[in-house]
PDB file of N, CA and C in Angstrom:
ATOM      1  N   UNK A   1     108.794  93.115 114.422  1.00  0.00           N
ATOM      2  CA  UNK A   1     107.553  93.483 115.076  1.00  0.00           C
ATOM      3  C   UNK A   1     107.676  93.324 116.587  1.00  0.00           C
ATOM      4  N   UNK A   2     108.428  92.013 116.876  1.00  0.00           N
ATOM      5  CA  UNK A   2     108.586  92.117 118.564  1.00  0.00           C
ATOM      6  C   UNK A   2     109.494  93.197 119.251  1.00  0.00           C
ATOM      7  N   UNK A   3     110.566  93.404 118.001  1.00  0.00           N
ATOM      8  CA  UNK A   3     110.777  94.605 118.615  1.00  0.00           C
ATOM      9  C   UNK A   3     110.024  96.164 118.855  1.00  0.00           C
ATOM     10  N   UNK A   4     109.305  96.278 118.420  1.00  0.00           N
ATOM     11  CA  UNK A   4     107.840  97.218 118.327  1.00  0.00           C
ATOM     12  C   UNK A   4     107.555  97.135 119.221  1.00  0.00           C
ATOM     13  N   UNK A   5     106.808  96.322 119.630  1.00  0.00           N
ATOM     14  CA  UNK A   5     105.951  95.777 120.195  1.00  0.00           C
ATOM     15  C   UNK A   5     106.676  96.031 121.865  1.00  0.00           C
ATOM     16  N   UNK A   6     107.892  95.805 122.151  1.00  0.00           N
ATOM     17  CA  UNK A   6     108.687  95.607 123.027  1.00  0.00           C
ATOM     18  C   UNK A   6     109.246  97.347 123.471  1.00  0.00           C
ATOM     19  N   UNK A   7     109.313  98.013 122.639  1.00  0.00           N
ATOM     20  CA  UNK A   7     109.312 100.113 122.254  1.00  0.00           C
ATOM     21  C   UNK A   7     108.383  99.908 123.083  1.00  0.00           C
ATOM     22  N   UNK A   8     107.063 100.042 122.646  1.00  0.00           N
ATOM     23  CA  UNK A   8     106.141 100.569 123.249  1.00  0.00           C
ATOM     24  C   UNK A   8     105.558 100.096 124.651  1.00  0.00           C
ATOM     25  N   UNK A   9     106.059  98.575 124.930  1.00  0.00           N
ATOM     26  CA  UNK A   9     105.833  98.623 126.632  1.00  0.00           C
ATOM     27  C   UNK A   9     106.799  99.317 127.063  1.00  0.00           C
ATOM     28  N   UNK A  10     107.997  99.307 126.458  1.00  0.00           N
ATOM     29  CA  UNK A  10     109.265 100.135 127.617  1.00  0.00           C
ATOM     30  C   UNK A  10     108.271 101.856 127.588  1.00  0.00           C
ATOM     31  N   UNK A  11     108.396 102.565 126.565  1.00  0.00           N
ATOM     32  CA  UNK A  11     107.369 103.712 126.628  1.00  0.00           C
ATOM     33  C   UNK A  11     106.496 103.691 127.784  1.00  0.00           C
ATOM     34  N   UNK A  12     105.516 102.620 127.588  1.00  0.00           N
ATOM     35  CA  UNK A  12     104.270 103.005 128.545  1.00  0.00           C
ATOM     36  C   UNK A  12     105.320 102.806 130.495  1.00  0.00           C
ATOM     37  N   UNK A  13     105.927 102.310 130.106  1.00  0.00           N
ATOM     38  CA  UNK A  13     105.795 102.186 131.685  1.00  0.00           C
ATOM     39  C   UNK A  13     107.264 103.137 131.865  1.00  0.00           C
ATOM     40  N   UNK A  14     107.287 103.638 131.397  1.00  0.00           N
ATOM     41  CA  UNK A  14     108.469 104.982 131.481  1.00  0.00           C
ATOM     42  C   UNK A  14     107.219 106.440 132.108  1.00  0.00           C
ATOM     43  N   UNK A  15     106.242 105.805 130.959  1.00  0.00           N
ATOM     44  CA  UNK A  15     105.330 107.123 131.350  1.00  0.00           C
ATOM     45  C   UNK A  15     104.311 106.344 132.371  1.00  0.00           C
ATOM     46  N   UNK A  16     104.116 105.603 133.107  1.00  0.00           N
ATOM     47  CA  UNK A  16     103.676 105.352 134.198  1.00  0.00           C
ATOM     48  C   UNK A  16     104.086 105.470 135.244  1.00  0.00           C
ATOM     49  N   UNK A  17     105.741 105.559 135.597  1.00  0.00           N
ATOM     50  CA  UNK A  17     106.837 105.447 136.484  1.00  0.00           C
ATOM     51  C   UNK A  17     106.586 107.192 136.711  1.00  0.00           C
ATOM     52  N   UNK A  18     105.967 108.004 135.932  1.00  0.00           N
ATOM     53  CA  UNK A  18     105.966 109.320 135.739  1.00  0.00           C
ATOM     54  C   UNK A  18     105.061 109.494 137.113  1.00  0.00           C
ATOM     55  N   UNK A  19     105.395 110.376 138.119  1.00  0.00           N
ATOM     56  CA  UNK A  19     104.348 110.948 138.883  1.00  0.00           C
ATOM     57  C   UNK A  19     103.008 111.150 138.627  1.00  0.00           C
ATOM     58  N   UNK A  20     101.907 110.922 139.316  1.00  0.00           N
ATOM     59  CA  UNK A  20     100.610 110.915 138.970  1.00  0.00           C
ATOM     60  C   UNK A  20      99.583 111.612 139.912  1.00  0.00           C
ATOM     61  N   UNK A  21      98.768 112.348 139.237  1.00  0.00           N
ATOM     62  CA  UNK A  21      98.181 112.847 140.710  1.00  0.00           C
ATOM     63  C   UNK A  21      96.905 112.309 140.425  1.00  0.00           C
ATOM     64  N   UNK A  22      95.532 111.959 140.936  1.00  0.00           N
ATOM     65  CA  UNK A  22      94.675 110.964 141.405  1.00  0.00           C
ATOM     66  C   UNK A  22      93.661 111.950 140.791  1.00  0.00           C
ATOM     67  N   UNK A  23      93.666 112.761 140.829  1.00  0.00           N
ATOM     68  CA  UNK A  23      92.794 113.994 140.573  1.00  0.00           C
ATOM     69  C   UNK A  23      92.769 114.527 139.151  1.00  0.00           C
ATOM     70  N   UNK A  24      94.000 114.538 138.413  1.00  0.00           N
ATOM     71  CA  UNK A  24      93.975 114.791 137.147  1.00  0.00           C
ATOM     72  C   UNK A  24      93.020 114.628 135.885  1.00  0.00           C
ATOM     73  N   UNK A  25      92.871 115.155 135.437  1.00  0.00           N
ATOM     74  CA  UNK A  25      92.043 115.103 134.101  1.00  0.00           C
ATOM     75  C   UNK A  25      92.186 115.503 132.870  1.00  0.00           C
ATOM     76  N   UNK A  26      91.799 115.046 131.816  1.00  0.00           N
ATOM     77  CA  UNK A  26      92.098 114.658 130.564  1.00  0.00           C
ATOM     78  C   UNK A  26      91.805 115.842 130.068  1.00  0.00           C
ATOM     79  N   UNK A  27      92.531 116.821 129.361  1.00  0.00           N
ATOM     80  CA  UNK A  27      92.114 118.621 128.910  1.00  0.00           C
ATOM     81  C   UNK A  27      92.467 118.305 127.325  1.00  0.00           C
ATOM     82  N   UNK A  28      93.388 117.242 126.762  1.00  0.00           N
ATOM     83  CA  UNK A  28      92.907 117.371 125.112  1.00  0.00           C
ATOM     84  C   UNK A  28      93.698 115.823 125.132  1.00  0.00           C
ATOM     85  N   UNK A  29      92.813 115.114 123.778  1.00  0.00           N
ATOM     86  CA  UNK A  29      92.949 114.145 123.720  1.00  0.00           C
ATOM     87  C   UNK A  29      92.555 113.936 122.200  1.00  0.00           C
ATOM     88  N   UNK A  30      93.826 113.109 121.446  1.00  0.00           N
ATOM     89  CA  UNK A  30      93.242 113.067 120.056  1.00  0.00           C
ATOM     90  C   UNK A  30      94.312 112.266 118.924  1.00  0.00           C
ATOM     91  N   UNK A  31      93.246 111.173 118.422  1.00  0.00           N
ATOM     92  CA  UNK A  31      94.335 110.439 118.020  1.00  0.00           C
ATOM     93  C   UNK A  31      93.687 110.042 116.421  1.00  0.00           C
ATOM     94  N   UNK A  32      94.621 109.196 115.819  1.00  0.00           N
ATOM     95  CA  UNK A  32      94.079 109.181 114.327  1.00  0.00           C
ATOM     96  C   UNK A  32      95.181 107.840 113.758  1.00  0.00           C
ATOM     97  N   UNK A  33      94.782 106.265 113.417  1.00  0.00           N
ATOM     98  CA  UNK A  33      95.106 105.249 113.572  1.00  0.00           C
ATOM     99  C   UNK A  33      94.353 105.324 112.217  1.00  0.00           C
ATOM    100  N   UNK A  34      95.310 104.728 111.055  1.00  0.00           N
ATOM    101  CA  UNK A  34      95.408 104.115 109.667  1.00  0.00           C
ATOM    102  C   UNK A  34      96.226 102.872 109.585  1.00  0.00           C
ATOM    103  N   UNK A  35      96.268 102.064 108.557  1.00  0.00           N
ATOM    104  CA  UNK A  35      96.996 101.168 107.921  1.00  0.00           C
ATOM    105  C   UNK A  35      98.295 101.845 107.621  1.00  0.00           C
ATOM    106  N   UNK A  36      98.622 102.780 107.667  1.00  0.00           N
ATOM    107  CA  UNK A  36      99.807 103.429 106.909  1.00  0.00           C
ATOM    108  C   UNK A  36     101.107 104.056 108.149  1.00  0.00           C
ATOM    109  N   UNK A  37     100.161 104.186 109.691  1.00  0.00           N
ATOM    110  CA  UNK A  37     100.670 104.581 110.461  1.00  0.00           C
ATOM    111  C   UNK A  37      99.836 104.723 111.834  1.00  0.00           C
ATOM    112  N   UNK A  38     100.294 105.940 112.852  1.00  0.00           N
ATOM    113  CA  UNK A  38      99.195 106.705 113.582  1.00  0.00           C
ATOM    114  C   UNK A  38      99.674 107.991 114.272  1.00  0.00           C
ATOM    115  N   UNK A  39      99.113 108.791 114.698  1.00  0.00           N
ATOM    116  CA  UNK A  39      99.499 109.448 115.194  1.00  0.00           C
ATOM    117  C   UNK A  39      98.212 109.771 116.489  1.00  0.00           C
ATOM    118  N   UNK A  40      98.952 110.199 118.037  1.00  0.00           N
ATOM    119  CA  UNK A  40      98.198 110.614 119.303  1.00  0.00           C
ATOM    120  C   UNK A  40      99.004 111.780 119.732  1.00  0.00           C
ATOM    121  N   UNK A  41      97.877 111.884 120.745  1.00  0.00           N
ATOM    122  CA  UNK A  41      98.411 113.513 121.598  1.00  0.00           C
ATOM    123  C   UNK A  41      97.583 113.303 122.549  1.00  0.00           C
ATOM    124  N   UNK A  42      98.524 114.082 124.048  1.00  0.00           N
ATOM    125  CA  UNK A  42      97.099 114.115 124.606  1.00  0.00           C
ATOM    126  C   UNK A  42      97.687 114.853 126.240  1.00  0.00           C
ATOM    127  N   UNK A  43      97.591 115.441 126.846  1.00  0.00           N
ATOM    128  CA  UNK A  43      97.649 116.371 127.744  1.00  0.00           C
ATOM    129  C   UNK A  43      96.675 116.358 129.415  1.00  0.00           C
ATOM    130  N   UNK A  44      97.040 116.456 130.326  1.00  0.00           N
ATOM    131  CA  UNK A  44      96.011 116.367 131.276  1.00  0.00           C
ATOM    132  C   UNK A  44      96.320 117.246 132.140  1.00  0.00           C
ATOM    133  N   UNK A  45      95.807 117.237 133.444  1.00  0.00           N
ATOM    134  CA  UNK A  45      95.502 118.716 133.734  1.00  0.00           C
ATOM    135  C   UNK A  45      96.466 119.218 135.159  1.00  0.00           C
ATOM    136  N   UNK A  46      97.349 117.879 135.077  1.00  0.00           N
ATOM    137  CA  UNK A  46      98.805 117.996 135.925  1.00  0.00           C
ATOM    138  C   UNK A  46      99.923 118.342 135.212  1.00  0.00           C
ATOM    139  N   UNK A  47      99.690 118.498 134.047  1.00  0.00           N
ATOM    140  CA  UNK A  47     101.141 118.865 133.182  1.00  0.00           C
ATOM    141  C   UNK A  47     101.161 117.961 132.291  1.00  0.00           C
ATOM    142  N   UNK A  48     100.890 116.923 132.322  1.00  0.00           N
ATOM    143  CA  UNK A  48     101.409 115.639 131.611  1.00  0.00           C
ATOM    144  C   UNK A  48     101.204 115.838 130.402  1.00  0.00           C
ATOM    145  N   UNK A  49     102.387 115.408 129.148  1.00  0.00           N
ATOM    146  CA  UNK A  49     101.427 115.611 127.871  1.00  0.00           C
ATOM    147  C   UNK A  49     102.450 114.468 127.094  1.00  0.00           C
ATOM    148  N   UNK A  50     101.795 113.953 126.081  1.00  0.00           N
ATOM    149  CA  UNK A  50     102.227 112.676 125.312  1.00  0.00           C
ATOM    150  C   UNK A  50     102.226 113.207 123.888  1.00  0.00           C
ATOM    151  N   UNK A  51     102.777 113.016 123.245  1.00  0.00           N
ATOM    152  CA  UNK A  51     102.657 112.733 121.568  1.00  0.00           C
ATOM    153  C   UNK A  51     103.655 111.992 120.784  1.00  0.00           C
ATOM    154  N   UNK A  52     102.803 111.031 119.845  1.00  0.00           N
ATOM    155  CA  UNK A  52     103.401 110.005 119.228  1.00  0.00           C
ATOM    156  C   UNK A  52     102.746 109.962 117.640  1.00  0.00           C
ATOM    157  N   UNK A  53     103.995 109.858 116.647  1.00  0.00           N
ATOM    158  CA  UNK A  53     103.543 109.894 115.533  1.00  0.00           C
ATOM    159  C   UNK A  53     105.002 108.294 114.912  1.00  0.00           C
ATOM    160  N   UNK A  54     104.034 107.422 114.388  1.00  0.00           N
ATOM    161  CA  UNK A  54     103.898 106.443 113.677  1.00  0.00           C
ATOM    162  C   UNK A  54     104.161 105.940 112.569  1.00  0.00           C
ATOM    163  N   UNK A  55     104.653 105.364 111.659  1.00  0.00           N
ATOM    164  CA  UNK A  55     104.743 105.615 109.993  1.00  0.00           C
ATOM    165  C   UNK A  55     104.968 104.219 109.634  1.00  0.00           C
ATOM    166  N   UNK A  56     104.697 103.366 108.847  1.00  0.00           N
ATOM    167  CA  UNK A  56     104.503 102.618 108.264  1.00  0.00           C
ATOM    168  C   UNK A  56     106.230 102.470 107.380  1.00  0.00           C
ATOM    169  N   UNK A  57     107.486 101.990 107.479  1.00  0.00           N
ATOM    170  CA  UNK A  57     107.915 102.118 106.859  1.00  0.00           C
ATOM    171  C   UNK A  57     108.513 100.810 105.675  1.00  0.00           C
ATOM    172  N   UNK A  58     109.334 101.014 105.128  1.00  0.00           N
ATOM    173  CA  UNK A  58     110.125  99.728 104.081  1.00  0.00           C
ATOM    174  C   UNK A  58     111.902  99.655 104.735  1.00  0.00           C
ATOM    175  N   UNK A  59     112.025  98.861 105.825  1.00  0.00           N
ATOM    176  CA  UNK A  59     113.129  98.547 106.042  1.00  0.00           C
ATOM    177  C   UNK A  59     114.399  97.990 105.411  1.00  0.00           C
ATOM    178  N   UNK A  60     113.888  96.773 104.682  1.00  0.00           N
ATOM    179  CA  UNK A  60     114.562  95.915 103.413  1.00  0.00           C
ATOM    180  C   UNK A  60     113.223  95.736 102.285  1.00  0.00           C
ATOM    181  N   UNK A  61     114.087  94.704 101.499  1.00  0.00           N
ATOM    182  CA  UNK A  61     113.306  94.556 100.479  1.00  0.00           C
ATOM    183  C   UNK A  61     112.280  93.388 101.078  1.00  0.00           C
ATOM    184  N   UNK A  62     112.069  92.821 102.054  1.00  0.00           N
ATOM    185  CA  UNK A  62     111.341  91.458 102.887  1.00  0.00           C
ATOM    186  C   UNK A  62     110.610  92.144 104.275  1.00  0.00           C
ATOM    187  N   UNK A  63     111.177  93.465 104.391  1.00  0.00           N
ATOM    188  CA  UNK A  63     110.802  93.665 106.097  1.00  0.00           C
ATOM    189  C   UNK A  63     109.849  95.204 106.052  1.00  0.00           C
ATOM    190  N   UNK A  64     109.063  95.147 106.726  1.00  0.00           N
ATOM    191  CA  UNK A  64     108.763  96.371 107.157  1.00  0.00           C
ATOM    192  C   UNK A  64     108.419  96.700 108.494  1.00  0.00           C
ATOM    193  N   UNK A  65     108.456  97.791 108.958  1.00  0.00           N
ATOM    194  CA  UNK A  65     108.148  97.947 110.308  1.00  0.00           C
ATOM    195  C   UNK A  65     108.189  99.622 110.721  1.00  0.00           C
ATOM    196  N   UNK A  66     107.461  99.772 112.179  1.00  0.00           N
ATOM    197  CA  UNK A  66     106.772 100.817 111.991  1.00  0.00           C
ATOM    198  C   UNK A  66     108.146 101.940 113.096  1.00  0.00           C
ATOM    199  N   UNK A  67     108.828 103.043 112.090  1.00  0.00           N
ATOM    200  CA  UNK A  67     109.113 104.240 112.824  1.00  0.00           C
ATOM    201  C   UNK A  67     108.323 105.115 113.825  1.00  0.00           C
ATOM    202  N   UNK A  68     108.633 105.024 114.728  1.00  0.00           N
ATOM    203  CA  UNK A  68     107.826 106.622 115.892  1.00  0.00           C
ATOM    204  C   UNK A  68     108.490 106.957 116.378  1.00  0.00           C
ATOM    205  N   UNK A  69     108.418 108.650 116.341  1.00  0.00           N
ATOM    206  CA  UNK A  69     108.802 109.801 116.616  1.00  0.00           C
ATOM    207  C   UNK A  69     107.664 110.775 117.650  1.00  0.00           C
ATOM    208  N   UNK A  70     108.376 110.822 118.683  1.00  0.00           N
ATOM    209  CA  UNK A  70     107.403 111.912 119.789  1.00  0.00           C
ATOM    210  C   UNK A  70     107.936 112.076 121.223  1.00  0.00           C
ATOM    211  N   UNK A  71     107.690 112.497 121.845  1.00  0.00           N
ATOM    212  CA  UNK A  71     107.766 113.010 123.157  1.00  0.00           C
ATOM    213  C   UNK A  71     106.840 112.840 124.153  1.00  0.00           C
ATOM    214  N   UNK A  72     107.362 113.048 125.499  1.00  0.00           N
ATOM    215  CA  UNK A  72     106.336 112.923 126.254  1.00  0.00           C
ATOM    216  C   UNK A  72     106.857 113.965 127.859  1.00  0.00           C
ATOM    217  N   UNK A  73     106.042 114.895 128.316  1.00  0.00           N
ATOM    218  CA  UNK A  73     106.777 115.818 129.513  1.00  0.00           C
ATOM    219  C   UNK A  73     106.099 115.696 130.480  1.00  0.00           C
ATOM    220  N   UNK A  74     106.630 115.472 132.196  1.00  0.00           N
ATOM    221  CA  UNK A  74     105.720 115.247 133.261  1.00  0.00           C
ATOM    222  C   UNK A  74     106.539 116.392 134.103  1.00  0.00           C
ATOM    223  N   UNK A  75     106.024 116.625 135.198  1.00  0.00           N
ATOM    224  CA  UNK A  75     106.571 117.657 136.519  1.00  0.00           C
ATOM    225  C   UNK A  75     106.640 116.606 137.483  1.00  0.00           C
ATOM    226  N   UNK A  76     107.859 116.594 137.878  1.00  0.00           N
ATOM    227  CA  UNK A  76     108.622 115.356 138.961  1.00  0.00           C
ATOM    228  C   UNK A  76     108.029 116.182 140.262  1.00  0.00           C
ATOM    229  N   UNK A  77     108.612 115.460 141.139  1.00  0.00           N
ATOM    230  CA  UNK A  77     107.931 115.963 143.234  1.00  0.00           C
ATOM    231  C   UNK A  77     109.182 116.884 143.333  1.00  0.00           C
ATOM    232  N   UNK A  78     110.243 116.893 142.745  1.00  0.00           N
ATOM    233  CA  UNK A  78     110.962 118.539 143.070  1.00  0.00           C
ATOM    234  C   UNK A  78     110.607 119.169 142.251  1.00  0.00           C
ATOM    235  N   UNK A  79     110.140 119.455 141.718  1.00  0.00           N
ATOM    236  CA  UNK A  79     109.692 120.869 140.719  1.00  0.00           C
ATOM    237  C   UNK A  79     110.200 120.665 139.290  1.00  0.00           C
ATOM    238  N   UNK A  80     111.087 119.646 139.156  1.00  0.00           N
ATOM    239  CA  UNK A  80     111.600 119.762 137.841  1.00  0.00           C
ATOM    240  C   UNK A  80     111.234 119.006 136.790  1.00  0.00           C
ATOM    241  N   UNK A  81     110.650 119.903 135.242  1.00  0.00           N
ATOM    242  CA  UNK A  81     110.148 119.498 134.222  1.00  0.00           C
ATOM    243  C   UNK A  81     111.031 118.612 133.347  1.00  0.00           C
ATOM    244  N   UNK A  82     110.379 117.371 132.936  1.00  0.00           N
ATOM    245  CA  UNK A  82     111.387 116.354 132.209  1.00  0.00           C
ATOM    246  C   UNK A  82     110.361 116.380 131.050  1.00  0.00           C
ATOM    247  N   UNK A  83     111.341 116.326 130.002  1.00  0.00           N
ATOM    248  CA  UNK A  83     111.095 116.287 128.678  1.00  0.00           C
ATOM    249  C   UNK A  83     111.653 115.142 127.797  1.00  0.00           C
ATOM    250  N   UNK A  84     111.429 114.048 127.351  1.00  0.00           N
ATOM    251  CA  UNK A  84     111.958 113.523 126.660  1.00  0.00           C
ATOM    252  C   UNK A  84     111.085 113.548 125.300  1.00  0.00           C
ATOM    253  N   UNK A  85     112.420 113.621 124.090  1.00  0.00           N
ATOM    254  CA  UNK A  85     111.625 113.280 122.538  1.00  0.00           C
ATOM    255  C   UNK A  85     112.853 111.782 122.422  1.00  0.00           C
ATOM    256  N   UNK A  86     111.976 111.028 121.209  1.00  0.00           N
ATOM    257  CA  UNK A  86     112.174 110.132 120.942  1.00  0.00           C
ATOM    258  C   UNK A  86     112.075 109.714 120.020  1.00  0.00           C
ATOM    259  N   UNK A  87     112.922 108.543 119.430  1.00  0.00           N
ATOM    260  CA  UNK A  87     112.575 108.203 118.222  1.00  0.00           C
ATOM    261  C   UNK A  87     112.801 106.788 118.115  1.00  0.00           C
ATOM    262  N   UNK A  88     112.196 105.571 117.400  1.00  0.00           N
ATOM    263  CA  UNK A  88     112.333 104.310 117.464  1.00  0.00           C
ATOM    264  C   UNK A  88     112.288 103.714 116.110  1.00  0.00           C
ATOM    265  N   UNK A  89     112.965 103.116 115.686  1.00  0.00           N
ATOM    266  CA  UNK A  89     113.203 102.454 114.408  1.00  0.00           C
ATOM    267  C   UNK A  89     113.817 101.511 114.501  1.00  0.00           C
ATOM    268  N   UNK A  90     114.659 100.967 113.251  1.00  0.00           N
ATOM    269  CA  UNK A  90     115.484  99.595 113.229  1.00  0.00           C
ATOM    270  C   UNK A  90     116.869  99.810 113.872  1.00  0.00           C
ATOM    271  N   UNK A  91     117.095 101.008 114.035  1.00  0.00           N
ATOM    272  CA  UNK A  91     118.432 101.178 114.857  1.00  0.00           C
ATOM    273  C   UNK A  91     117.960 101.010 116.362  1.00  0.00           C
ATOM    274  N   UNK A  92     116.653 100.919 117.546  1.00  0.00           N
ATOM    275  CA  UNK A  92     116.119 100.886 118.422  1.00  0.00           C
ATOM    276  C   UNK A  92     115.670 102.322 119.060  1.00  0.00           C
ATOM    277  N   UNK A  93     115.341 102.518 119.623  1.00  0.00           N
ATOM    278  CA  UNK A  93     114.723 103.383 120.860  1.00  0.00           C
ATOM    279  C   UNK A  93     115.997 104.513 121.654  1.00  0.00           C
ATOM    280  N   UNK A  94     115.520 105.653 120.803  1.00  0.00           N
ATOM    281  CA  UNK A  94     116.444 106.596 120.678  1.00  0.00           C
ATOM    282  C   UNK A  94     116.233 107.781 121.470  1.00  0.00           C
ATOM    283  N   UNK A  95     116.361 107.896 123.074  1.00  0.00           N
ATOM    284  CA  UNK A  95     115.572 108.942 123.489  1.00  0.00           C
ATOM    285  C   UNK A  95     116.439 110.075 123.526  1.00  0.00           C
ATOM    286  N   UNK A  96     116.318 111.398 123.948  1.00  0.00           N
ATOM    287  CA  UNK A  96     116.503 112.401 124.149  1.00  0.00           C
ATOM    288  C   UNK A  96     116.298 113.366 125.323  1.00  0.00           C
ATOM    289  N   UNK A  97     116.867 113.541 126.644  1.00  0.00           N
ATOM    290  CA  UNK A  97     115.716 114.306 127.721  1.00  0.00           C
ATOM    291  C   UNK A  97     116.451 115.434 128.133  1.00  0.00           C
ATOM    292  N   UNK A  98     115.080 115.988 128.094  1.00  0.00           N
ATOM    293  CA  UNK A  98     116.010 117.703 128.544  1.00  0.00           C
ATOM    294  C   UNK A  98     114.712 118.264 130.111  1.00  0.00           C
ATOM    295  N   UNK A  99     116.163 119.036 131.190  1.00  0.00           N
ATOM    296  CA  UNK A  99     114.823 118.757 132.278  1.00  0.00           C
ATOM    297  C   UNK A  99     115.129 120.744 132.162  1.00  0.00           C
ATOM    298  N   UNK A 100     113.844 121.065 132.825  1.00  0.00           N
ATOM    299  CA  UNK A 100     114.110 122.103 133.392  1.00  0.00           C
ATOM    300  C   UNK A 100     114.226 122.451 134.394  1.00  0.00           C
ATOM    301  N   UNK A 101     114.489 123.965 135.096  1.00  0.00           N
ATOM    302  CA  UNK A 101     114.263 123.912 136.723  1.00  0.00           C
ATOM    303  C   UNK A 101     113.387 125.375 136.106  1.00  0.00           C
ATOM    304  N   UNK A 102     111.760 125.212 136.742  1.00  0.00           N
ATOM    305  CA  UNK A 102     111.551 126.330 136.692  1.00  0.00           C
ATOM    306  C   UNK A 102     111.536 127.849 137.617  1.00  0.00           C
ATOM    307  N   UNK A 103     112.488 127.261 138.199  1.00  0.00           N
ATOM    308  CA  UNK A 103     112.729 127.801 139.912  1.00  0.00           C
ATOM    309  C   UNK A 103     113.459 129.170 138.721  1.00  0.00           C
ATOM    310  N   UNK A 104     114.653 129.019 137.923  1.00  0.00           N
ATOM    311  CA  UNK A 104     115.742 129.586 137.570  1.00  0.00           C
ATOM    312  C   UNK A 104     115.550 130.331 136.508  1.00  0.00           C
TER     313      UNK A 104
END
């Protein structure tokens, strides 16, 4: 669980470190939190968009703990779109990033 727990601050402040503009606003937002898992989304009106899906899993026969799978994309101060997907489980925090240039 501390390792969980420890995913998701590195996450948030990956996506805080993300450029921000002061002005932005929230254009879809929507999330859905069970015992079994959760899943969010959510988009604003600089580009930014988040999604995270959750799952409840059976690690061993003594352990359980929770898989997430999602992404998150911001527009950096040169123009270029970063994309990372991700995935976190008992093997750890598995990212993926692909940037674009939309110049090209």
């Amino acid at each position: 669980m501390q390792k969980i727990v420890f995913i998701g601050l590195a996450l948030l402040a990956v996506a805080a470190a993300a450029p921000q503009d002061p002005q932005a606003y929230i254009l879809r937002q929507e999330s859905d939190v069970n015992p079994q898992g959760y899943n969010f989304e959510f988009e604003t009106s600089d580009g930014i968009s988040r999604q995270e899906h959750g799952v409840l899993k059976q690690i061993s026969e003594d352990h359980q703990g929770i898989e997430v799978n999602g992404s998150y994309k911001y527009t950096a101060p040169d123009g270029l779109v970063y994309t990372v997907n991700f995935i976190a489980n008992e093997h750890g925090f598995q990212p993926q990033e692909h940037v674009e240039h939309p110049s090209q």
